[in-house]
C-alpha atoms as a PDB file:
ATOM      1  CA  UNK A   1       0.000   0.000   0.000  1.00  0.00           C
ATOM      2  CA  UNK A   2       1.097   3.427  -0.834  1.00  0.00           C
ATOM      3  CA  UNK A   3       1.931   5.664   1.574  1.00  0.00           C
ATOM      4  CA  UNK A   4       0.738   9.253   1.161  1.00  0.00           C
ATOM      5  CA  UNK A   5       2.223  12.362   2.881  1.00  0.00           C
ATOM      6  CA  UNK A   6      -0.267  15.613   2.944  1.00  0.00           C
ATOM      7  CA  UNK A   7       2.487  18.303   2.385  1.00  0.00           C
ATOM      8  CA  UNK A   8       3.242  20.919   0.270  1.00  0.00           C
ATOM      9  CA  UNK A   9       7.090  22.510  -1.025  1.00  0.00           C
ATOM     10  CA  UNK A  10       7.165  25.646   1.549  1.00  0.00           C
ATOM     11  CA  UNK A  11       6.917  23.135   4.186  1.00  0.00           C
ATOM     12  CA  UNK A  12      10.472  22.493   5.789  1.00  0.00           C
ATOM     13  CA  UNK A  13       9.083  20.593   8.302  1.00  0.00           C
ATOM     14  CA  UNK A  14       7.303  18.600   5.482  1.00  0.00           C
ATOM     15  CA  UNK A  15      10.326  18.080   3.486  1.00  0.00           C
ATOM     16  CA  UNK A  16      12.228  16.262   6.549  1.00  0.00           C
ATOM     17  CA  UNK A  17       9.293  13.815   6.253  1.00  0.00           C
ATOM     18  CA  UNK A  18       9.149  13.559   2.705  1.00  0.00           C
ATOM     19  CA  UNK A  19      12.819  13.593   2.539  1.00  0.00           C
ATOM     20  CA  UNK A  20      13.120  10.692   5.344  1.00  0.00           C
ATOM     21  CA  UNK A  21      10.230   8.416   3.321  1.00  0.00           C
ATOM     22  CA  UNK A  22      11.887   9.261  -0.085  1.00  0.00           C
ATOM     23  CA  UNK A  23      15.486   7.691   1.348  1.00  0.00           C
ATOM     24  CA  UNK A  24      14.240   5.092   3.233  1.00  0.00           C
ATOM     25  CA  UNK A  25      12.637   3.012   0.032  1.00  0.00           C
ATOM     26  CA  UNK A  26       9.070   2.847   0.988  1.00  0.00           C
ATOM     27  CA  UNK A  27       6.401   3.490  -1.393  1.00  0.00           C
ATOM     28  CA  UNK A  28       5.079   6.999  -1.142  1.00  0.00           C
ATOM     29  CA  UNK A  29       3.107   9.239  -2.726  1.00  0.00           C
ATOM     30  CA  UNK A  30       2.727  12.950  -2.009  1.00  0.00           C
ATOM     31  CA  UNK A  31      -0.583  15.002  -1.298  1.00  0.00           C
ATOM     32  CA  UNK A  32      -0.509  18.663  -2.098  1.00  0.00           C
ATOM     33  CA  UNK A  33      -2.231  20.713   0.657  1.00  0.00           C
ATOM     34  CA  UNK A  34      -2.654  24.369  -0.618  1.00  0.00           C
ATOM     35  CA  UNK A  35      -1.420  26.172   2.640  1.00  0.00           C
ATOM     36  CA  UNK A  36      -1.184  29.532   0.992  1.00  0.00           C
ATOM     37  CA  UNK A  37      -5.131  29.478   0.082  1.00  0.00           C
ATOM     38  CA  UNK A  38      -6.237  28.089   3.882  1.00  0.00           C
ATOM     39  CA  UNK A  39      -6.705  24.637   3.293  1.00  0.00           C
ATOM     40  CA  UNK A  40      -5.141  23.440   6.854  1.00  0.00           C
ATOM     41  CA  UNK A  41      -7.415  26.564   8.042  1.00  0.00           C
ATOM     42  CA  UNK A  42     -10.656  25.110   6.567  1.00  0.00           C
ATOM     43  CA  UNK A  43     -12.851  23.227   8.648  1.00  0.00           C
ATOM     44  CA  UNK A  44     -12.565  19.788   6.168  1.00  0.00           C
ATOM     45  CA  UNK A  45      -8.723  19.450   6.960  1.00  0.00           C
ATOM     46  CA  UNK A  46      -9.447  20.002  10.768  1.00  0.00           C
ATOM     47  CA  UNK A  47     -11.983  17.452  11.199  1.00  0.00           C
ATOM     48  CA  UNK A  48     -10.633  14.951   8.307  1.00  0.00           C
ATOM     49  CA  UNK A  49      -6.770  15.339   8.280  1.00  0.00           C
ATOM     50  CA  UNK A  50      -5.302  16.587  11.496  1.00  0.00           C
ATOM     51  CA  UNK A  51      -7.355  18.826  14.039  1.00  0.00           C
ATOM     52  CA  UNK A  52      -3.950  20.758  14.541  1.00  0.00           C
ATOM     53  CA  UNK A  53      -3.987  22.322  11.188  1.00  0.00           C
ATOM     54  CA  UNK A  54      -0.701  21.518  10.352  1.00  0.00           C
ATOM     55  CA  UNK A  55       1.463  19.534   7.907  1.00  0.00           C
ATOM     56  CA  UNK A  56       3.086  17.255   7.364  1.00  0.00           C
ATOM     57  CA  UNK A  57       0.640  14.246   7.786  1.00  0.00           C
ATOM     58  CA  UNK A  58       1.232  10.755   6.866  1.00  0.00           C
ATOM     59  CA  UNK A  59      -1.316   8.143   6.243  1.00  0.00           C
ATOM     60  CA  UNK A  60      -0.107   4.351   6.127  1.00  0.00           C
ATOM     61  CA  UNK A  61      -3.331   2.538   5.614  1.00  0.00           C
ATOM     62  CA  UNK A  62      -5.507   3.201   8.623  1.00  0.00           C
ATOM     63  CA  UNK A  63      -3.155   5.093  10.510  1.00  0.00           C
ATOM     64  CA  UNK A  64      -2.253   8.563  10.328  1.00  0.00           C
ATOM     65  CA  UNK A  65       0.305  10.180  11.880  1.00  0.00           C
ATOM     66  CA  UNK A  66       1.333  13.846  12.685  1.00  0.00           C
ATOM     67  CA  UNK A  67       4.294  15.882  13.459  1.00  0.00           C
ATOM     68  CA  UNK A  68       7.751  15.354  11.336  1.00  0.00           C
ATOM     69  CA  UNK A  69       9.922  13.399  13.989  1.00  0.00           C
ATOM     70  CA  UNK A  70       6.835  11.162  14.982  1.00  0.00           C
ATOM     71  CA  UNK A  71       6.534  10.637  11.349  1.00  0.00           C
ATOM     72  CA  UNK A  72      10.388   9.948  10.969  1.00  0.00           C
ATOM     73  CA  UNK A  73      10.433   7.149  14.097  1.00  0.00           C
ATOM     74  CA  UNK A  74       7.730   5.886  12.234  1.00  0.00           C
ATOM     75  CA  UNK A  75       9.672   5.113   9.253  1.00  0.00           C
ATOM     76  CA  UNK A  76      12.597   4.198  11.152  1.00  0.00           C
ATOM     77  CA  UNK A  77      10.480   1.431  12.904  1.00  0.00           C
ATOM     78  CA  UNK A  78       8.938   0.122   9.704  1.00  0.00           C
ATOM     79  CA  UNK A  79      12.056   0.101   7.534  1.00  0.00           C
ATOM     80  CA  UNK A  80      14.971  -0.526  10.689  1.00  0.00           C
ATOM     81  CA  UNK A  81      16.770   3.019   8.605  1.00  0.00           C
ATOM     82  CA  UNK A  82      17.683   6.616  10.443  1.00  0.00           C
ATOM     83  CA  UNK A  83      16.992   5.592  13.649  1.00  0.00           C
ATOM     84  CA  UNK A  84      20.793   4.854  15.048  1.00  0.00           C
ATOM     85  CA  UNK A  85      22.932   1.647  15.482  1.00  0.00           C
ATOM     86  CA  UNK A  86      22.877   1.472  19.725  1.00  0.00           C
ATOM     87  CA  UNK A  87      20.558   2.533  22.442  1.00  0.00           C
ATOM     88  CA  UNK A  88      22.699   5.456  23.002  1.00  0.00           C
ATOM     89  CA  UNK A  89      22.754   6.452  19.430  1.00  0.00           C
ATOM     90  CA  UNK A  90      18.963   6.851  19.269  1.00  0.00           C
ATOM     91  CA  UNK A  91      18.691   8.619  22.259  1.00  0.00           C
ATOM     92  CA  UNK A  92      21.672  11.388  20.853  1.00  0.00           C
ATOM     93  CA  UNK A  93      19.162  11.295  17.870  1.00  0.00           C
ATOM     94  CA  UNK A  94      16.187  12.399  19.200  1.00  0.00           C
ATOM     95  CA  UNK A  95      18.050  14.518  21.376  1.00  0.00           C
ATOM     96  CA  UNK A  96      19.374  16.159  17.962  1.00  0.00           C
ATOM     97  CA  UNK A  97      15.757  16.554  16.721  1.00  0.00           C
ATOM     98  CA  UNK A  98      14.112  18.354  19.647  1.00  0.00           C
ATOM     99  CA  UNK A  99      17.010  20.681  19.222  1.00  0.00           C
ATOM    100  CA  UNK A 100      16.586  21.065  16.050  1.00  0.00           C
ATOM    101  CA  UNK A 101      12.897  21.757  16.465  1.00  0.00           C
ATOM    102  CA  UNK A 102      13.269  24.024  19.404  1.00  0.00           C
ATOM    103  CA  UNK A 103      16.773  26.195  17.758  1.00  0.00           C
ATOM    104  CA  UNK A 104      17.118  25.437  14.000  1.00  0.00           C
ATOM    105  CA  UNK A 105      13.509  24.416  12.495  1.00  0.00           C
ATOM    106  CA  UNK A 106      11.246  26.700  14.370  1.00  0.00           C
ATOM    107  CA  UNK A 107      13.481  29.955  13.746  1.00  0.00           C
ATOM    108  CA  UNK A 108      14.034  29.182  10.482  1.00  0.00           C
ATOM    109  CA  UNK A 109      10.487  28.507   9.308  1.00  0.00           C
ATOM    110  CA  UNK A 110       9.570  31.703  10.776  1.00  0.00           C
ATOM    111  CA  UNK A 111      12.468  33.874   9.765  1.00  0.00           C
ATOM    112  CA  UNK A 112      11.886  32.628   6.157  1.00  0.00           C
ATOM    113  CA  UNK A 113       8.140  32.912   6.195  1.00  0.00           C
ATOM    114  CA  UNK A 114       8.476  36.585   7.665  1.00  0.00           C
ATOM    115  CA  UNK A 115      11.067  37.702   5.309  1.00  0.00           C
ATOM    116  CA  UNK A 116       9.317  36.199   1.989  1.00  0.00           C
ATOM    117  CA  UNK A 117       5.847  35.173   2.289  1.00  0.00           C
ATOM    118  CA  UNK A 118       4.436  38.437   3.935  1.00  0.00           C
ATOM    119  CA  UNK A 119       3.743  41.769   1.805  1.00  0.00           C
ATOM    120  CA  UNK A 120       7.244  44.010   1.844  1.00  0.00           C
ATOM    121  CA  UNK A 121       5.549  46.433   3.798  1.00  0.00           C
ATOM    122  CA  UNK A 122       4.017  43.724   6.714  1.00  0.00           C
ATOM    123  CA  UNK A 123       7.653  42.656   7.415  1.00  0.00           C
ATOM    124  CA  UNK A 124       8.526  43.340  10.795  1.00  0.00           C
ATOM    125  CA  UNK A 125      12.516  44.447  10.541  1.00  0.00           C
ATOM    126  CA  UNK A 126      13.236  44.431  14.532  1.00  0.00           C
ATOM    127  CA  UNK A 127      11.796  40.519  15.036  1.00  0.00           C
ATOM    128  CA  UNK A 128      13.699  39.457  11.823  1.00  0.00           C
ATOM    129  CA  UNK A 129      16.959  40.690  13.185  1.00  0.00           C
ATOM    130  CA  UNK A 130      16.408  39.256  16.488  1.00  0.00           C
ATOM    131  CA  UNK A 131      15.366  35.789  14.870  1.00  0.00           C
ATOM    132  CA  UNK A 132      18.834  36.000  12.839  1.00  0.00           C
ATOM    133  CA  UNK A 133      20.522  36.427  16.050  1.00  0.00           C
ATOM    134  CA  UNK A 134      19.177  33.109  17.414  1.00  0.00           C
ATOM    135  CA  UNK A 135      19.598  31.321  14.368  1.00  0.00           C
ATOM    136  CA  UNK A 136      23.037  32.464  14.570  1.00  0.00           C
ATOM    137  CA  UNK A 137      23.628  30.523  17.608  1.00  0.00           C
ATOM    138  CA  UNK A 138      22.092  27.608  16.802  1.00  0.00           C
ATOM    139  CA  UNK A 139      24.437  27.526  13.376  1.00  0.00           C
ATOM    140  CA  UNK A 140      27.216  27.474  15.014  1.00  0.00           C
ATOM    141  CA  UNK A 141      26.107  24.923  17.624  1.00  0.00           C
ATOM    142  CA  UNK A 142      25.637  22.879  14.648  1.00  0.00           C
ATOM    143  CA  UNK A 143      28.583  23.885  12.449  1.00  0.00           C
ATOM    144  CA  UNK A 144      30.949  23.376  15.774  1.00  0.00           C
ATOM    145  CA  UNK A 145      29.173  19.894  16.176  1.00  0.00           C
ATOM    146  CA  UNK A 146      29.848  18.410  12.969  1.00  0.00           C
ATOM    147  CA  UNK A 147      33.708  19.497  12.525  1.00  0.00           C
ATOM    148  CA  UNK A 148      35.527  16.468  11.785  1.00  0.00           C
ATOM    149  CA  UNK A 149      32.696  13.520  11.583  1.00  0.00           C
ATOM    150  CA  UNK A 150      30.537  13.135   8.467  1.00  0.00           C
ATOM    151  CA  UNK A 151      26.672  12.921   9.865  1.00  0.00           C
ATOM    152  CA  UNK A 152      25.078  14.198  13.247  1.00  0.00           C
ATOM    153  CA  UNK A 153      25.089  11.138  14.904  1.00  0.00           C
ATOM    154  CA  UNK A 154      27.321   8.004  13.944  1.00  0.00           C
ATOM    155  CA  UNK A 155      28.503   7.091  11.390  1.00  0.00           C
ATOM    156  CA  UNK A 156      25.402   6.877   9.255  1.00  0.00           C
ATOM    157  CA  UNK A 157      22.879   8.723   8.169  1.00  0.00           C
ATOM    158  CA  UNK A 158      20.270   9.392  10.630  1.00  0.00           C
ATOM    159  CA  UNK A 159      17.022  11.251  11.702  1.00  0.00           C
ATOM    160  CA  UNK A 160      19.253  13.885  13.292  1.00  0.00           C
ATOM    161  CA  UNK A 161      20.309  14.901   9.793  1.00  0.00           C
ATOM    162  CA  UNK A 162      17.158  14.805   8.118  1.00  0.00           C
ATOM    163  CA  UNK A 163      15.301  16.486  10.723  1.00  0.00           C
ATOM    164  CA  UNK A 164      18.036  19.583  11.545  1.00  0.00           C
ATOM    165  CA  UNK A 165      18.749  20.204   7.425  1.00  0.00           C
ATOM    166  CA  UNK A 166      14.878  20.890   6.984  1.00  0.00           C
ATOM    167  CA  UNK A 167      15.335  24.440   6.408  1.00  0.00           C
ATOM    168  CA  UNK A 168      18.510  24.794   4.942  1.00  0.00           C
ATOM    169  CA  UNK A 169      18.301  23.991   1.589  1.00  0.00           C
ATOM    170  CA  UNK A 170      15.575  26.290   0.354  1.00  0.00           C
ATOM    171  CA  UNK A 171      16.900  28.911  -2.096  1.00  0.00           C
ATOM    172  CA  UNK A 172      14.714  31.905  -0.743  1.00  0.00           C
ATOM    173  CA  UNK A 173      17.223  34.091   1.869  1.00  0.00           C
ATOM    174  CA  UNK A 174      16.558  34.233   5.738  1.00  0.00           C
ATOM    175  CA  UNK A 175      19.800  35.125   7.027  1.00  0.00           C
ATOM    176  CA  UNK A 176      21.402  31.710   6.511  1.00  0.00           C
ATOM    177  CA  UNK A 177      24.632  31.819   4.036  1.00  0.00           C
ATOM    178  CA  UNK A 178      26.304  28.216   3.999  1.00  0.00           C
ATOM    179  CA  UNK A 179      29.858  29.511   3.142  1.00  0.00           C
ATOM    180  CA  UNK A 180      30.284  31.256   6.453  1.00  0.00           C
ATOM    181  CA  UNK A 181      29.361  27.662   7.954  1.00  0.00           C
ATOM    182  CA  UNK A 182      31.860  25.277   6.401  1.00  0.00           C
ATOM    183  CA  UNK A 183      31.184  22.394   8.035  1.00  0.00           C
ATOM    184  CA  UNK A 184      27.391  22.258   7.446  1.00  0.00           C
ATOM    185  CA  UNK A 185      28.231  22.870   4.239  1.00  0.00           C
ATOM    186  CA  UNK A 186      29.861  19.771   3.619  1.00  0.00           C
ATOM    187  CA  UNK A 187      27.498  18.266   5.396  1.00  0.00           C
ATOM    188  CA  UNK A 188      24.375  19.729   3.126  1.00  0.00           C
ATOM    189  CA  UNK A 189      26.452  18.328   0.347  1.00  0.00           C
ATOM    190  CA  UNK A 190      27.241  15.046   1.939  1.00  0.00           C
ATOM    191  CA  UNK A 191      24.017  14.640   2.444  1.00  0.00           C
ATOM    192  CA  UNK A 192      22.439  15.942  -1.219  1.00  0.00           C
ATOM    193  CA  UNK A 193      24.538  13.262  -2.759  1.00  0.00           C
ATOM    194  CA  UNK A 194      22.825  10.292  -1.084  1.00  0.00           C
ATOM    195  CA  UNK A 195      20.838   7.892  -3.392  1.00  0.00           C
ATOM    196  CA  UNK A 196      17.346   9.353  -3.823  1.00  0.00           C
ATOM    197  CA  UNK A 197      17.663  12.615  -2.380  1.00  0.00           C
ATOM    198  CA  UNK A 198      16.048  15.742  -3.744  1.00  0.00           C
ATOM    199  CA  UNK A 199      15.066  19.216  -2.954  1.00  0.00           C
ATOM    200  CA  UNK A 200      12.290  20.518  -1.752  1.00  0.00           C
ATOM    201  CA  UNK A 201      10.481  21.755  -4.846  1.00  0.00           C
ATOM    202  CA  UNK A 202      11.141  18.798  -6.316  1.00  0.00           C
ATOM    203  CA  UNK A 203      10.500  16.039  -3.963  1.00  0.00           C
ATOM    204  CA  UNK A 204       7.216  17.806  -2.780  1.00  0.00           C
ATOM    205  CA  UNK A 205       4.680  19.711  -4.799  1.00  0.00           C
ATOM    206  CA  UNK A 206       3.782  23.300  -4.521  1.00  0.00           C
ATOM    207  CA  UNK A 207       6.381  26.916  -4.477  1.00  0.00           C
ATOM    208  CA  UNK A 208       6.514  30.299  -4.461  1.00  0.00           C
ATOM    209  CA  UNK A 209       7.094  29.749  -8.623  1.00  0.00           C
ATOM    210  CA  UNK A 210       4.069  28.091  -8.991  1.00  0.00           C
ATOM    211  CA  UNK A 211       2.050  30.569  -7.336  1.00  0.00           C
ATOM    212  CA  UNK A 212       3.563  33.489  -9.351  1.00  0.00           C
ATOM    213  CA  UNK A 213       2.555  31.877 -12.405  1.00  0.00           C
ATOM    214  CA  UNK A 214      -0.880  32.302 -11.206  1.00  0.00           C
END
């Protein structure tokens, strides 16, 4: 049975979903949800598809399941992949994706969405610059982190690294340039050359292109 993802290519927090079911081999299918008109504000994708309005959403058959890393440790328990080799590896996993959704993901979603997806004139300079300055941190957390091994956690390829790159390839500018973080860099590019992988607008429907041609 084909798995389908309700998502949509804005969606960074969609994309580490999309991105963890695209390299893991399973059979998936994605499910455009048009955020920008107020689908996951509409009454039908509250009461059918999740009741927090968000995405991304996975359905497996009869279940459905919310929130990236819940989606993610699903994965990892169906397919054995992402989830880390030892007790103590999974553990420094999820530790690495609550930090990521706490320092990197949340910031960066809204620093992005505030700096591109609001009118000019609605974007509000002095919480920009102070969401840059936390990003800031949490970059070089990350960059400091990864200097000298090749993934988060391990030596493999794990939920860690799909869940805390989730923002940071889009191409639309929130404060993040991946030259003055060397390390991540390498890692973004470790990472884009595994079997499979794909960016956002291309693994998940919907962008700010399609819209403009509108």
């Amino acid at each position: 049975m084909t798995i389908e993802l309700y998502c949509f290519g804005e969606s960074g927090n969609a994309y580490k979903a999309a991105l963890a079911l695209q390299l893991s081999g399973l059979d998936w299918t994605p499910i455009k949800v048009d955020f920008f008109g107020g689908e996951t504000r509409g009454a039908d994708y509250r009461t059918q598809i999740n009741n927090m309005g968000e995405v991304p959403v996975m359905v497996d058959g009869d279940l459905r399941l919310s929130q990236s890393g819940v989606i993610q440790d699903y994965i990892s328990e169906k397919t054995g992949k992402f989830a880390g080799a030892s007790p103590e590896e999974r553990r420094e996993v999820l530790r690495w994706v609550l930090w990521d959704n706490h320092k990197l993901s949340s910031n960066a979603g809204m620093t992005r969405f505030l700096m591109n997806f609001l009118p000019e004139e609605k974007r509000p300079q002095e919480v920009i610059t102070f969401m840059q300055g936390r990003l800031k941190s949490a970059y070089a957390v990350l960059d400091a982190h990864l200097a000298g091994r090749e993934w988060i956690v391990g030596d493999a390829l794990s939920n860690a690294d799909l869940s805390c790159c989730g923002y940071l390839y889009y191409p639309e500018p929130f404060g993040f340039v991946r030259s003055d973080w060397p390390h991540v860099d390498a890692w973004l590019n470790r990472l884009s050359e595994v079997p499979g992988w794909k960016p956002p607008y291309e693994l998940m429907p919907g962008s700010p292109a399609d819209r403009a041609a509108t």
